[in-house]
N, C-alpha and C. Protein backbone atom coordinates (compact mmCIF):
# COMPACT_ATOMS: atom_id res chain seq x y z
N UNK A 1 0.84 -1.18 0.00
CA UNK A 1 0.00 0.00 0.00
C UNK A 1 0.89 1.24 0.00
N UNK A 2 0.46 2.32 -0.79
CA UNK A 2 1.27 3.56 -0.80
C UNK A 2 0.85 4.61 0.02
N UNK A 3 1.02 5.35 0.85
CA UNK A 3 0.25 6.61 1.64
C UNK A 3 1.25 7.48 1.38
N UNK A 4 0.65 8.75 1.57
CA UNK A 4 1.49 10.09 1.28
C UNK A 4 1.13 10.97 2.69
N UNK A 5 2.31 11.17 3.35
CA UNK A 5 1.97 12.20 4.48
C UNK A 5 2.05 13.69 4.61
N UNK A 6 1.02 13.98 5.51
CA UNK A 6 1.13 15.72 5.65
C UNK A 6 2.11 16.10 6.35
N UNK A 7 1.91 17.07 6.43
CA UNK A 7 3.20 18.22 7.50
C UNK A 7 2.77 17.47 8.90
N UNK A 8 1.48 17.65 8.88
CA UNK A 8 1.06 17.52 10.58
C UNK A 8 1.52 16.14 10.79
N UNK A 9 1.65 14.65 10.02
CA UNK A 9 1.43 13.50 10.18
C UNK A 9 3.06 13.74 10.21
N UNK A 10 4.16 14.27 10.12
CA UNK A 10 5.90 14.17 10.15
C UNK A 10 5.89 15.08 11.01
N UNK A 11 5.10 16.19 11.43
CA UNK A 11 5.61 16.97 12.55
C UNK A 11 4.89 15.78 13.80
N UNK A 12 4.21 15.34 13.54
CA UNK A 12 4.05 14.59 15.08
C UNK A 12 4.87 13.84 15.25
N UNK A 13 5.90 12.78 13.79
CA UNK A 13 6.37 11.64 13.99
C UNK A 13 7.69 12.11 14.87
N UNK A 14 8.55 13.41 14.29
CA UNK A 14 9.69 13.79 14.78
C UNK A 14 9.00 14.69 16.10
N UNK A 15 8.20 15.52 16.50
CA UNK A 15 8.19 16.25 17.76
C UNK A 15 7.87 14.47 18.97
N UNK A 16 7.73 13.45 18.17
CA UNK A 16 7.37 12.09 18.91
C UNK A 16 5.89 12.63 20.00
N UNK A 17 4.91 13.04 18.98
CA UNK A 17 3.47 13.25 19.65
C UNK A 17 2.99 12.49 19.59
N UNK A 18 1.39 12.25 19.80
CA UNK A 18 0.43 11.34 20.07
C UNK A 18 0.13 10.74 18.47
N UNK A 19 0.56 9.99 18.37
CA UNK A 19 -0.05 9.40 16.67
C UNK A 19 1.45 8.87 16.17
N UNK A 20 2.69 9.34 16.67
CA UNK A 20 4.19 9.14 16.03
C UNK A 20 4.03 7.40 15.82
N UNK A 21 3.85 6.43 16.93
CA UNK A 21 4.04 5.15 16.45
C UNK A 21 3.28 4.45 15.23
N UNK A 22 2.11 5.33 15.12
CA UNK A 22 1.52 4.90 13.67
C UNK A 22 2.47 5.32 12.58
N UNK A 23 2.88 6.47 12.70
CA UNK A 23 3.80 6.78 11.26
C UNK A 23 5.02 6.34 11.69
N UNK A 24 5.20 5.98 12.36
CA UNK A 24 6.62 4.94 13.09
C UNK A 24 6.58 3.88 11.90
N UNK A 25 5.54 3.29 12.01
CA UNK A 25 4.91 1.64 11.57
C UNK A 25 4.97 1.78 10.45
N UNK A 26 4.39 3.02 9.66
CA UNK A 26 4.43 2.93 8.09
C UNK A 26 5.31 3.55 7.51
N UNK A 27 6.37 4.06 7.83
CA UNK A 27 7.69 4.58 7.41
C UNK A 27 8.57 2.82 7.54
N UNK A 28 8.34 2.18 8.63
CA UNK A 28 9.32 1.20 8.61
C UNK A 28 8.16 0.05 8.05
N UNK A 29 7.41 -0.04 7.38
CA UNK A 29 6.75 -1.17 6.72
C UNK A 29 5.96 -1.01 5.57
N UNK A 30 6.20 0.14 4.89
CA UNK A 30 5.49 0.73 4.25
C UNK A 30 5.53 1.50 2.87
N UNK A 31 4.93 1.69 1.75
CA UNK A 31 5.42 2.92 0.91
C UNK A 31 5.15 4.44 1.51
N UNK A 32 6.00 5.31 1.78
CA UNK A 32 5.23 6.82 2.00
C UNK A 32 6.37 7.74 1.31
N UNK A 33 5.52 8.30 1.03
CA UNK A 33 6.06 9.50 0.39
C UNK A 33 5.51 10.90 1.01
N UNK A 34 5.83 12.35 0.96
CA UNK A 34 5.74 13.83 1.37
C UNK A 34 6.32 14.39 0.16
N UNK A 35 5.20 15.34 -0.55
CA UNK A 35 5.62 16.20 -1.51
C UNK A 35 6.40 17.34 -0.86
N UNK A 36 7.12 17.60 -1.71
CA UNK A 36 8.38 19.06 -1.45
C UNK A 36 7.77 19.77 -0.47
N UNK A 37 6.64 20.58 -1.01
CA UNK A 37 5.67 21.21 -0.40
C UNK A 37 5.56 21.10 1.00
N UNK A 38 5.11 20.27 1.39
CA UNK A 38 4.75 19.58 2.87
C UNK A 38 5.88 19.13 3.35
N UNK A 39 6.94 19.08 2.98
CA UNK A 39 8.52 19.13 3.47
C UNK A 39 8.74 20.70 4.09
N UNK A 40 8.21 21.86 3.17
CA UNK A 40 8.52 22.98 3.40
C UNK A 40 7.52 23.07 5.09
N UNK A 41 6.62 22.92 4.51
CA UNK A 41 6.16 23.05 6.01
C UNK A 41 6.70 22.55 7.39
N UNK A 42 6.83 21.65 6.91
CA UNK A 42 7.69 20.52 8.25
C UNK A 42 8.66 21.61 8.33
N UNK A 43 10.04 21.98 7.48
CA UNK A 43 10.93 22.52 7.53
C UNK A 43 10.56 24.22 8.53
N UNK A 44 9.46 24.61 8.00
CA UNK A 44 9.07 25.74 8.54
C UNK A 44 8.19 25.85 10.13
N UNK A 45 7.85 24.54 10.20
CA UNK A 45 7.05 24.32 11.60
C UNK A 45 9.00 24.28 12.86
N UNK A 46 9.72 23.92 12.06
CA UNK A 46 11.30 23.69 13.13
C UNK A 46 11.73 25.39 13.60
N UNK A 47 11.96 25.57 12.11
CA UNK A 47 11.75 27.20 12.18
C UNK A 47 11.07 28.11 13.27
N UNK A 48 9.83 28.48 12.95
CA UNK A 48 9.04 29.03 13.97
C UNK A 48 9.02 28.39 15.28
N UNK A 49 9.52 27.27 15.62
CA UNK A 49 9.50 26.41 16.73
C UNK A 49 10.87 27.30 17.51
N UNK A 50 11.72 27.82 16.80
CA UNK A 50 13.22 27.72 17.64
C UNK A 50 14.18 27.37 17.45
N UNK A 51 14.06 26.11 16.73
CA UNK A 51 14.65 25.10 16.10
C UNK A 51 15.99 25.36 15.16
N UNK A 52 17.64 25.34 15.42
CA UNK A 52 18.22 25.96 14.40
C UNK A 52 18.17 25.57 12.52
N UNK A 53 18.50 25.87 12.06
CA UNK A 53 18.34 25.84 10.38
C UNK A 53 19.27 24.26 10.69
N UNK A 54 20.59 24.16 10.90
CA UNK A 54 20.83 22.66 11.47
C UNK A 54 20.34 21.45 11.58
N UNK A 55 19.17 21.89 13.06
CA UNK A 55 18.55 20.82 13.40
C UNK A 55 17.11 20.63 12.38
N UNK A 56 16.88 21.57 11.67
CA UNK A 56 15.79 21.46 10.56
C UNK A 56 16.32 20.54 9.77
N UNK A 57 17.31 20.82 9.40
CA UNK A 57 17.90 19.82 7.89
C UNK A 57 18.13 18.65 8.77
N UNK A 58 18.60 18.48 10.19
CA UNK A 58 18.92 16.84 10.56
C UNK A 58 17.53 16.34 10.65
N UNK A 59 16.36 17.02 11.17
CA UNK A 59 14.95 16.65 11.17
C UNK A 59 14.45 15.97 9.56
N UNK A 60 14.58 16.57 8.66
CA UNK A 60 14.55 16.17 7.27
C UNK A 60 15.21 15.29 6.56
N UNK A 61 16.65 15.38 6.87
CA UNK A 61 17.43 13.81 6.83
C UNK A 61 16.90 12.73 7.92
N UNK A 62 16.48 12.92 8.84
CA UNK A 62 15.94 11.15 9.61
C UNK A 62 14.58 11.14 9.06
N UNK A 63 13.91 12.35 8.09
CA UNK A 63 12.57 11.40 7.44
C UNK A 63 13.07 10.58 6.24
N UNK A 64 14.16 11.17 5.45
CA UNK A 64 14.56 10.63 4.44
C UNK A 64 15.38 9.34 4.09
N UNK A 65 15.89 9.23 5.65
CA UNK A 65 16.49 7.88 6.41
C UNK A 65 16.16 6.70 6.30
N UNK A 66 14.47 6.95 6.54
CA UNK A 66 13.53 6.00 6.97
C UNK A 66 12.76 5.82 5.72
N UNK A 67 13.44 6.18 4.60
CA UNK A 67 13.14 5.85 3.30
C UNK A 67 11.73 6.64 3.13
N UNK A 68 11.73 8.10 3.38
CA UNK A 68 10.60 8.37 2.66
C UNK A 68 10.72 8.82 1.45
N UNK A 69 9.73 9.29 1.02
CA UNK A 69 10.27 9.34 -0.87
C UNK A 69 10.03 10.88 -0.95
N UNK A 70 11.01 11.39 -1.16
CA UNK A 70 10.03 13.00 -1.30
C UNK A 70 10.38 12.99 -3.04
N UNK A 71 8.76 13.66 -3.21
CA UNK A 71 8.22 13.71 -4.46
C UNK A 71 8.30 15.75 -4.51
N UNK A 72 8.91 16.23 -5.80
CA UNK A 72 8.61 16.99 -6.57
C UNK A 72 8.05 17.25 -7.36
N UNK A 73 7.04 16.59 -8.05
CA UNK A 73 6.21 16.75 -9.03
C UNK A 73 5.96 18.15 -8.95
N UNK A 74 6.03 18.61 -10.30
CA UNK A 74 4.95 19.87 -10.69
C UNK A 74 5.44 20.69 -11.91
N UNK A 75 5.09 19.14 -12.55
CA UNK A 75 4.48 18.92 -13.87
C UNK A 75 3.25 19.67 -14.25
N UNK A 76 3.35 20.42 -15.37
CA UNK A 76 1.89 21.21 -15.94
C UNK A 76 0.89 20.15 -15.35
N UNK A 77 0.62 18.61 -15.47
CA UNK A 77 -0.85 18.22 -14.92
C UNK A 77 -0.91 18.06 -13.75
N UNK A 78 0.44 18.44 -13.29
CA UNK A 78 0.03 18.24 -11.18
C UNK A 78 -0.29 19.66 -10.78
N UNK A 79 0.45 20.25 -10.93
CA UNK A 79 0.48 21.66 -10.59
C UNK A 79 -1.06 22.48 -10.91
N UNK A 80 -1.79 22.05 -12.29
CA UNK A 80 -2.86 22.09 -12.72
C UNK A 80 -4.08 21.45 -11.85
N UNK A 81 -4.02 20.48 -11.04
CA UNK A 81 -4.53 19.53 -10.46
C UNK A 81 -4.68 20.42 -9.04
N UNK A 82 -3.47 20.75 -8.62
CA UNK A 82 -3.40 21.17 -7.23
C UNK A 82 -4.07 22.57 -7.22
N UNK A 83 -4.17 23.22 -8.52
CA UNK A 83 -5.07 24.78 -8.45
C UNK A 83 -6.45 24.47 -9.06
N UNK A 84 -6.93 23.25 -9.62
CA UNK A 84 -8.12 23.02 -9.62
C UNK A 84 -8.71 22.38 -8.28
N UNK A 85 -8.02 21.69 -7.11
CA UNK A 85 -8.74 21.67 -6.15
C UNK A 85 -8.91 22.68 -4.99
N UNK A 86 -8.15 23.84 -5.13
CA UNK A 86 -8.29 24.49 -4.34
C UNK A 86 -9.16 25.51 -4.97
N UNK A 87 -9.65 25.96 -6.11
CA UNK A 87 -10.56 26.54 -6.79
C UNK A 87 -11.97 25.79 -6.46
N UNK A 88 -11.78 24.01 -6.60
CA UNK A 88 -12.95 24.04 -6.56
C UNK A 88 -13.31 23.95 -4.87
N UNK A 89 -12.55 24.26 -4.00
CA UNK A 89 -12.92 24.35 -2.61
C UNK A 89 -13.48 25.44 -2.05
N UNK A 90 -12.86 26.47 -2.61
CA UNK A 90 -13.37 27.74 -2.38
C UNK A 90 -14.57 28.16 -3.15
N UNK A 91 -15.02 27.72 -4.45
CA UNK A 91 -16.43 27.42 -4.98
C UNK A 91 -17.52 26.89 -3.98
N UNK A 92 -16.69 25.45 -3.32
CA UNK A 92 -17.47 25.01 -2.33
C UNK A 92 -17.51 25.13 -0.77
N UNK A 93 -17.23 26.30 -0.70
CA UNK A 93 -16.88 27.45 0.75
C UNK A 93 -16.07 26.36 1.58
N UNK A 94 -15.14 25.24 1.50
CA UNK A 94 -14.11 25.14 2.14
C UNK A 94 -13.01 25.67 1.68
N UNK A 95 -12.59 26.05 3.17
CA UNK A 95 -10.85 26.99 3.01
C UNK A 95 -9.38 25.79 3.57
N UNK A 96 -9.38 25.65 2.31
CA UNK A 96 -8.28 24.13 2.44
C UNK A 96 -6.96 24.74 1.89
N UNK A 97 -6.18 24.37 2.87
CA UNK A 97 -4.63 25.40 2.46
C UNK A 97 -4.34 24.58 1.12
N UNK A 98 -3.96 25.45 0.53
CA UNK A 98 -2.99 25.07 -0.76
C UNK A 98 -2.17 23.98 -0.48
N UNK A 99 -1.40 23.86 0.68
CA UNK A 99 -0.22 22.72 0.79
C UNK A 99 -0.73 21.18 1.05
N UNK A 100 -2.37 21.46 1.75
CA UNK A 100 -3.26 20.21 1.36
C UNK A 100 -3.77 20.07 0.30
N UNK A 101 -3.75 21.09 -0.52
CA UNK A 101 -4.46 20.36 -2.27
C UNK A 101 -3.24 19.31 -2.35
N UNK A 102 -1.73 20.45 -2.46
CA UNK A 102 -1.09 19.04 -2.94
C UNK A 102 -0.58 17.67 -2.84
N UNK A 103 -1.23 17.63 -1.07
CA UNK A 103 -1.03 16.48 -0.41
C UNK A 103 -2.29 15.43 -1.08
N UNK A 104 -3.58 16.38 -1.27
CA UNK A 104 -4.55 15.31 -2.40
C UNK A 104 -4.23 15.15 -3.45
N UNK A 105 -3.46 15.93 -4.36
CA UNK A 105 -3.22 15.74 -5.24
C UNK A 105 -2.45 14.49 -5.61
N UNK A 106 -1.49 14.70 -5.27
CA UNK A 106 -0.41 13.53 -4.85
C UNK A 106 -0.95 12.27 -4.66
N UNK A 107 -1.95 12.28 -3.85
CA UNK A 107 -2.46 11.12 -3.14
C UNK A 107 -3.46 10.61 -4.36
N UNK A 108 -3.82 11.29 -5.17
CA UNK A 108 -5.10 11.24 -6.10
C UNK A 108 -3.81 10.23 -7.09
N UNK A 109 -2.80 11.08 -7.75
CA UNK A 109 -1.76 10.54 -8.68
C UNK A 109 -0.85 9.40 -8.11
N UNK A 110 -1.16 9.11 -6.87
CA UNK A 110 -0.28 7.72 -6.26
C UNK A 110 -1.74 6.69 -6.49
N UNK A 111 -2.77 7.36 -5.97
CA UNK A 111 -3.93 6.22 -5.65
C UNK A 111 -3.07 5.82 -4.62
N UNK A 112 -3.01 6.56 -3.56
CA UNK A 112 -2.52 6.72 -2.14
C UNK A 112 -3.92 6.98 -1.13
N UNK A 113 -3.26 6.96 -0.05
CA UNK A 113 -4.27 6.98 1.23
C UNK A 113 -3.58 8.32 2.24
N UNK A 114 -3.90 9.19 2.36
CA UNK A 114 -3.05 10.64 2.98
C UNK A 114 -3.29 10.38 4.72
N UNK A 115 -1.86 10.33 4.94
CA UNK A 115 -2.00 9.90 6.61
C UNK A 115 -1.80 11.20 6.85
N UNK A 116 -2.79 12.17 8.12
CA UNK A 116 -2.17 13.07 8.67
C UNK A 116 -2.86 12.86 10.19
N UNK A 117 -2.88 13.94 10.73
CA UNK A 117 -3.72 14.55 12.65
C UNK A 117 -4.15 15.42 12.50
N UNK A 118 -4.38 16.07 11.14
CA UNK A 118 -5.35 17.47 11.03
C UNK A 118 -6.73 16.97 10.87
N UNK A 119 -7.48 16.59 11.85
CA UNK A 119 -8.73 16.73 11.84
C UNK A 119 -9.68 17.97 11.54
N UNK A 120 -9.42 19.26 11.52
CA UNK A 120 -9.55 20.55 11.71
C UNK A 120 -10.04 20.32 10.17
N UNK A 121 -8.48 20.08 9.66
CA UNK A 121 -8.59 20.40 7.92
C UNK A 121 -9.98 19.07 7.33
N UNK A 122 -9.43 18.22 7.43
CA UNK A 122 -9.47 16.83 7.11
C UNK A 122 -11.08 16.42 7.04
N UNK A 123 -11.55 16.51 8.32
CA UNK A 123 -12.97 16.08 8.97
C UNK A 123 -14.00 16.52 7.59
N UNK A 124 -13.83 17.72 7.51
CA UNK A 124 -14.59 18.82 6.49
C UNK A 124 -14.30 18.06 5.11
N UNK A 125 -13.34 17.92 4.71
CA UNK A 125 -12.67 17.51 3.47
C UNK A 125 -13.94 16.00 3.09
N UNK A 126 -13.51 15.35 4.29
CA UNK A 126 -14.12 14.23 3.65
C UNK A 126 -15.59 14.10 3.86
N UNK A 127 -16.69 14.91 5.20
CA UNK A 127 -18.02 14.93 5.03
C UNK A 127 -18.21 15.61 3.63
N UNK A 128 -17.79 16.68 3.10
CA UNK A 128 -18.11 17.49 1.82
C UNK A 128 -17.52 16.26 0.60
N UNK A 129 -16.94 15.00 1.12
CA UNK A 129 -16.75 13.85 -0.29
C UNK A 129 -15.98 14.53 -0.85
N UNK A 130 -14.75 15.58 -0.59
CA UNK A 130 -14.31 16.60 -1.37
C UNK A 130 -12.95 15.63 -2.28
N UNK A 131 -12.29 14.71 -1.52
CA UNK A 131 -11.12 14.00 -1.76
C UNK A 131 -11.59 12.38 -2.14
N UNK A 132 -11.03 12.13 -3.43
CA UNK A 132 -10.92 10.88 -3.92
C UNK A 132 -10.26 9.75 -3.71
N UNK A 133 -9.74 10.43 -2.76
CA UNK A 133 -8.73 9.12 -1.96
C UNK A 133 -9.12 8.97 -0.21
N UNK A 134 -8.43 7.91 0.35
CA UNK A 134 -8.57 7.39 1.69
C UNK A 134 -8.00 8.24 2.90
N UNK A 135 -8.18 8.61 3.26
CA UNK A 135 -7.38 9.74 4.42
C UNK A 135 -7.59 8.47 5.73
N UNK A 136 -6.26 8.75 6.50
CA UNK A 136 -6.00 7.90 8.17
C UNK A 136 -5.29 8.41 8.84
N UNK A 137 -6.36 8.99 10.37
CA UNK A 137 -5.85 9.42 11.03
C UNK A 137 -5.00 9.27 12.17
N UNK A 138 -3.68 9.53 12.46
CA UNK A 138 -2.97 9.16 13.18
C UNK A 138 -3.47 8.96 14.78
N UNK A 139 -4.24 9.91 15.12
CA UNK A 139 -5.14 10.27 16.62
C UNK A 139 -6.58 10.58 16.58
């Protein structure tokens, strides 16, 4: 099985929060991948944390350790993909950050399952049927 994780689902695994042994489990048994994107975030959640530019990049090397795959895509049909779902969210009065289109996106072009702990975002996403793929929540 392939899953693609959010910012929130790698910031819990490395801050070792409530949900880390699930993405423990599927980093070491598993396909996952994190688009660039949602790297930046991770990278930027160390940042605003305190965190030196250092320990950001060693935080990003032990996801990459554990064999995650970071994906760059953004290819005219991904990139296209990721501004048609956030167009059509805001059509449909959800306010879904951009850095989660491309975590659906991704997940849409893996025929992936998007592990994150944003219930906030997430909950909404899937009563509105908004995402074509499987979302699992860590907590």
């Amino acid at each position: 099985m392939t899953f693609v994780l959010d910012a929130c689902a790698m910031i819990a695994f490395l801050r070792n929060e409530e949900g880390a042994d699930v993405v423990t489990s599927l980093l070491l048994n598993e396909y996952c991948m994190a688009h660039a994107v949602n790297l930046c975030e991770v990278y930027y959640d160390c940042l605003i944390r305190g965190d030196s530019v250092a320990t950001a990049n060693e935080l990003i090397a032990d996801l990459r350790s554990l064999n995650l795959t970071f994906r760059e895509d953004m290819d005219n049909q991904f990139w296209q993909m990721v501004a048609s779902y956030k167009a059509k969210a805001r059509k449909s009065s959800l306010q879904i950050p951009l850095a989660d289109c491309f975590v659906i996106s991704l997940a849409e072009r893996e025929k992936a399952t998007i592990v994150t702990s944003d219930h906030h975002e997430f909950d909404r996403i899937i009563e509105k049927e908004f995402c074509p793929c499987n979302v699992s929540f860590i907590r």
